[in-house]
C-alpha atoms as a PDB file:
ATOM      1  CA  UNK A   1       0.000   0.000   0.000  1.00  0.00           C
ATOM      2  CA  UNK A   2       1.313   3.204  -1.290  1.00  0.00           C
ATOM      3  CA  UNK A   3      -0.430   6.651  -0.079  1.00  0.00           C
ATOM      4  CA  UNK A   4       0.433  10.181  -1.301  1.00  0.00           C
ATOM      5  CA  UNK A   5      -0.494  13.155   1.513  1.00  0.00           C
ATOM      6  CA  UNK A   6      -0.041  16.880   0.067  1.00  0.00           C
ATOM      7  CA  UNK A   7      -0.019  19.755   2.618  1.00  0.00           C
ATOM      8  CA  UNK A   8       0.407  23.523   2.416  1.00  0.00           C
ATOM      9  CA  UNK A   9      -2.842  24.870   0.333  1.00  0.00           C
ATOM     10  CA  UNK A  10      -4.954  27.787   1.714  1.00  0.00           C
ATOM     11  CA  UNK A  11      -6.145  31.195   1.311  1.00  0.00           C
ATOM     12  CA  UNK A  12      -3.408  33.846   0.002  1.00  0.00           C
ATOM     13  CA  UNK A  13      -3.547  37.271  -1.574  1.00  0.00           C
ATOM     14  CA  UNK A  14      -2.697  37.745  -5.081  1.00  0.00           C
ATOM     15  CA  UNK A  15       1.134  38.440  -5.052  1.00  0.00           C
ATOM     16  CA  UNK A  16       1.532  36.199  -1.998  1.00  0.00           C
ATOM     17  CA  UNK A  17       3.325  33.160  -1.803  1.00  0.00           C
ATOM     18  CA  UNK A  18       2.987  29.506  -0.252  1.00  0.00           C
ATOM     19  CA  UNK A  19       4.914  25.950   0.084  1.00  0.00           C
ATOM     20  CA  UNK A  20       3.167  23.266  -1.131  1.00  0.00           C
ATOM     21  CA  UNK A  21       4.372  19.733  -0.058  1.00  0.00           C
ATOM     22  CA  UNK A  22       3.662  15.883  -0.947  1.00  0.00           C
ATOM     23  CA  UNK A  23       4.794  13.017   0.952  1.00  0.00           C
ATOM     24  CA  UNK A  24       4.444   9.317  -0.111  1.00  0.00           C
ATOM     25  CA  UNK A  25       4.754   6.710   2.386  1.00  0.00           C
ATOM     26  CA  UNK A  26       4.009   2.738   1.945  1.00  0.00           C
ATOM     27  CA  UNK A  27       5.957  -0.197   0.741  1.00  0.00           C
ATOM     28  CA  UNK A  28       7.920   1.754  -1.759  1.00  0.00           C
ATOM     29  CA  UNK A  29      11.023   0.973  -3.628  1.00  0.00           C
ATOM     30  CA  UNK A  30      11.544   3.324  -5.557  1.00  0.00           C
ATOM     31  CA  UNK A  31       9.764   6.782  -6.796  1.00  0.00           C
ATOM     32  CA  UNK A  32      10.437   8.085 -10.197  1.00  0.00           C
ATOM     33  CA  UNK A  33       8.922  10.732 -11.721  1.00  0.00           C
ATOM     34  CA  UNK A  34       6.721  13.193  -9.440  1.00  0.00           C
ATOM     35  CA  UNK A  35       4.158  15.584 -10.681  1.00  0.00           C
ATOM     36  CA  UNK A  36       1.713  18.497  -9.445  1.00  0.00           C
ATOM     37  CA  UNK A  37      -1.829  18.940 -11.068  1.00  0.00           C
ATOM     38  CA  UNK A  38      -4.342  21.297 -10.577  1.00  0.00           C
ATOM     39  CA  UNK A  39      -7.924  21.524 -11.420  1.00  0.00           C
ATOM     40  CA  UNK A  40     -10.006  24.289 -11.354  1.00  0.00           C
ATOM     41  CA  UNK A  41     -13.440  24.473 -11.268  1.00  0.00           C
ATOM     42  CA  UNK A  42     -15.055  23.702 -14.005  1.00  0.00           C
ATOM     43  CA  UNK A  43     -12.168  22.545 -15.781  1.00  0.00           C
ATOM     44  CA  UNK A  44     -10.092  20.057 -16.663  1.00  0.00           C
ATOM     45  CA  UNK A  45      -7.211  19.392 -14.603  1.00  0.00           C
ATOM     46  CA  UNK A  46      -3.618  20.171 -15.891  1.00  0.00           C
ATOM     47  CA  UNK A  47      -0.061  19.643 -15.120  1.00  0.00           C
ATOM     48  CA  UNK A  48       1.703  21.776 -13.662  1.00  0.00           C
ATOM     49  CA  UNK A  49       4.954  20.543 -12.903  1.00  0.00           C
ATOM     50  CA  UNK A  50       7.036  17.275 -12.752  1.00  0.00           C
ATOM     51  CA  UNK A  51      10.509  16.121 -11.589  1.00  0.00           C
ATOM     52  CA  UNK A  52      12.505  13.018 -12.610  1.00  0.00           C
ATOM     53  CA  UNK A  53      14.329  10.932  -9.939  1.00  0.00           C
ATOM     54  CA  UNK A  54      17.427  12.987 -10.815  1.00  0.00           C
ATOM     55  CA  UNK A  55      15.818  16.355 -10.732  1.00  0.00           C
ATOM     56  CA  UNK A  56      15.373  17.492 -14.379  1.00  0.00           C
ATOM     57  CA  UNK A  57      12.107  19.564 -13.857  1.00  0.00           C
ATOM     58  CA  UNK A  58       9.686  20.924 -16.552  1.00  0.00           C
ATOM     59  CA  UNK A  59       7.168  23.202 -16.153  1.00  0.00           C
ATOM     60  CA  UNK A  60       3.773  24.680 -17.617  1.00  0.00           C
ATOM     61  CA  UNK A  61       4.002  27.778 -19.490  1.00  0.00           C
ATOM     62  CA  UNK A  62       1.284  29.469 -17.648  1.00  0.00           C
ATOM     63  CA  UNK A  63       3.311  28.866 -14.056  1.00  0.00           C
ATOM     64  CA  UNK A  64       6.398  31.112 -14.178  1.00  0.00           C
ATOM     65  CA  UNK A  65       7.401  31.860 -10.790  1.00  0.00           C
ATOM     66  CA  UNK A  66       6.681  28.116  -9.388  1.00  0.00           C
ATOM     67  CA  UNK A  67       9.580  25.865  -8.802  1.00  0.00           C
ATOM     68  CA  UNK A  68       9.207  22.367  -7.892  1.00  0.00           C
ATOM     69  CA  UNK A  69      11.691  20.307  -5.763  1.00  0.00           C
ATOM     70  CA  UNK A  70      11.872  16.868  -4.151  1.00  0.00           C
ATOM     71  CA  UNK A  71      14.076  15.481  -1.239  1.00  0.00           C
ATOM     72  CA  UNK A  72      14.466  11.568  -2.275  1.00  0.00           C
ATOM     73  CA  UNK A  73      15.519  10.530   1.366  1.00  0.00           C
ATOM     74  CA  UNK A  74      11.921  11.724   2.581  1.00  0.00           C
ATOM     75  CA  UNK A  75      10.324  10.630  -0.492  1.00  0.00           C
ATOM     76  CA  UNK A  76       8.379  14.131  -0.339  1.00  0.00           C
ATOM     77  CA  UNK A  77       8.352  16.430  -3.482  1.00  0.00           C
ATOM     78  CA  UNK A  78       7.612  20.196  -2.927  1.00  0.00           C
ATOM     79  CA  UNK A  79       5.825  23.069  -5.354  1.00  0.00           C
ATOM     80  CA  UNK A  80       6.908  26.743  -4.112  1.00  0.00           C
ATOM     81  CA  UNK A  81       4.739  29.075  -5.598  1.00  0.00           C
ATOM     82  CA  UNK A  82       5.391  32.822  -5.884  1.00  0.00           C
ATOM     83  CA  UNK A  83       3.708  35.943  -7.490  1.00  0.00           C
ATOM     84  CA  UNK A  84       0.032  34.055  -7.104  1.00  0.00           C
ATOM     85  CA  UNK A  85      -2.260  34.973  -8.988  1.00  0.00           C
ATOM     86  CA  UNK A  86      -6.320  34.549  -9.059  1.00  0.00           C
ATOM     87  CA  UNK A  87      -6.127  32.552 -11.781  1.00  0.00           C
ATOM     88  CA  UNK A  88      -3.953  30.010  -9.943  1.00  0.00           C
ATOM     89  CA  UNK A  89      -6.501  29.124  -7.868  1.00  0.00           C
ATOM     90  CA  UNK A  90      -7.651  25.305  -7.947  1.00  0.00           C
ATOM     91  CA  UNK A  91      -7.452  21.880  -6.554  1.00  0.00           C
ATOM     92  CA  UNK A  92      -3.437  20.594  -6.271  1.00  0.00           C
ATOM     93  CA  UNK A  93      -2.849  17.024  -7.246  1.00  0.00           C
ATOM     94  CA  UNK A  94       0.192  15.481  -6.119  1.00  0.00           C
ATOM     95  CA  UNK A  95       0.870  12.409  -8.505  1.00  0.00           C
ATOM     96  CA  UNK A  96       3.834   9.929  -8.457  1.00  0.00           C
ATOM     97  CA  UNK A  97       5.327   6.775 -10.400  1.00  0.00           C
ATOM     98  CA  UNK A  98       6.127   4.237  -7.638  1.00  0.00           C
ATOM     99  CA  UNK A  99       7.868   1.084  -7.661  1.00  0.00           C
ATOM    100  CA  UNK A 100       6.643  -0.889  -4.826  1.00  0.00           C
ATOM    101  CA  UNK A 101       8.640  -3.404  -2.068  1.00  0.00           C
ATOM    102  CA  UNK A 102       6.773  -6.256  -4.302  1.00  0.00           C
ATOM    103  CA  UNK A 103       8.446  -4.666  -7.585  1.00  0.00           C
ATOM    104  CA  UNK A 104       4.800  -3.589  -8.687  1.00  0.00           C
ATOM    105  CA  UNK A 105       4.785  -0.303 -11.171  1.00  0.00           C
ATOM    106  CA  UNK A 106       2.258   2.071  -9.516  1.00  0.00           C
ATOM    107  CA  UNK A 107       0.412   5.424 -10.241  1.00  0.00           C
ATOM    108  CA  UNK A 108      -0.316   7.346  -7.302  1.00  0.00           C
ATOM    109  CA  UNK A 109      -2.263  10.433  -6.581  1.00  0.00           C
ATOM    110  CA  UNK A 110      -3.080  12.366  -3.723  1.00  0.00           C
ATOM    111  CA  UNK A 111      -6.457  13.405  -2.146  1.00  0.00           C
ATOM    112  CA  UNK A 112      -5.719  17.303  -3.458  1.00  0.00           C
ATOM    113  CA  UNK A 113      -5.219  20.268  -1.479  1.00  0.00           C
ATOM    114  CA  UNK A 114      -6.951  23.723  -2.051  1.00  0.00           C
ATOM    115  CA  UNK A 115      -4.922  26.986  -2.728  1.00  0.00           C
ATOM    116  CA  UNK A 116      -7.438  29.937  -3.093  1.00  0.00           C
ATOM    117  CA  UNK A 117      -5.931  33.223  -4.381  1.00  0.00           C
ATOM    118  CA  UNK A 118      -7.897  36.458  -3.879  1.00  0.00           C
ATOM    119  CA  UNK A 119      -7.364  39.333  -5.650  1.00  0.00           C
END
């Protein structure tokens, strides 16, 4: 069993910044790639970010000013988001490619965390 937890989403003003993390926990062997979705209402959801095992990142255009991260010895991945805007506001998806104890290829997403920007 394999479980993905994000925290950091809330309420922020439009400029503001916040942390959000993702932690995976389980029988894991290995993680590779790690992502970060959102959804917003009414639409469909989009990536965001993602980082490889060895940290090449990659990014959506319409994010400049995120940066995602991941520590590999806390099998925890992190999206820092700066200049919010209104528009950023959505559902966060933490998603992961796990290799479990067992040697079974997984895809994992969190339960999503909420990041409201007012303007």
């Amino acid at each position: 069993q394999v479980q993905l937890v994000e925290s950091g989403g809330g309420l922020v003003q439009a400029g503001g910044s916040l942390r959000l993390s993702c932690a995976a926990s389980g029988s894991i062997f290995s993680i590779g790639v790690m992502r970060w979705y959102r959804q917003a209402t009414g639409k469909q959801r989009e990536l965001v970010a993602s980082i490889s095992s060895g940290g090449s990142t990659n990014y959506a255009d319409s994010v400049k000013g995120f940066t995602i991260s991941r520590d590999n010895a806390k099998n925890t991945v992190y999206l820092q988001m700066n200049s919010l805007k209104p528009e950023d506001t959505a559902v966060y998806y933490c998603n992961a490619q796990v290799t479990s104890t067992a040697r079974s290829y997984l895809e994992i997403w969190g339960q999503g965390t909420l990041v409201t920007v007012s303007s």
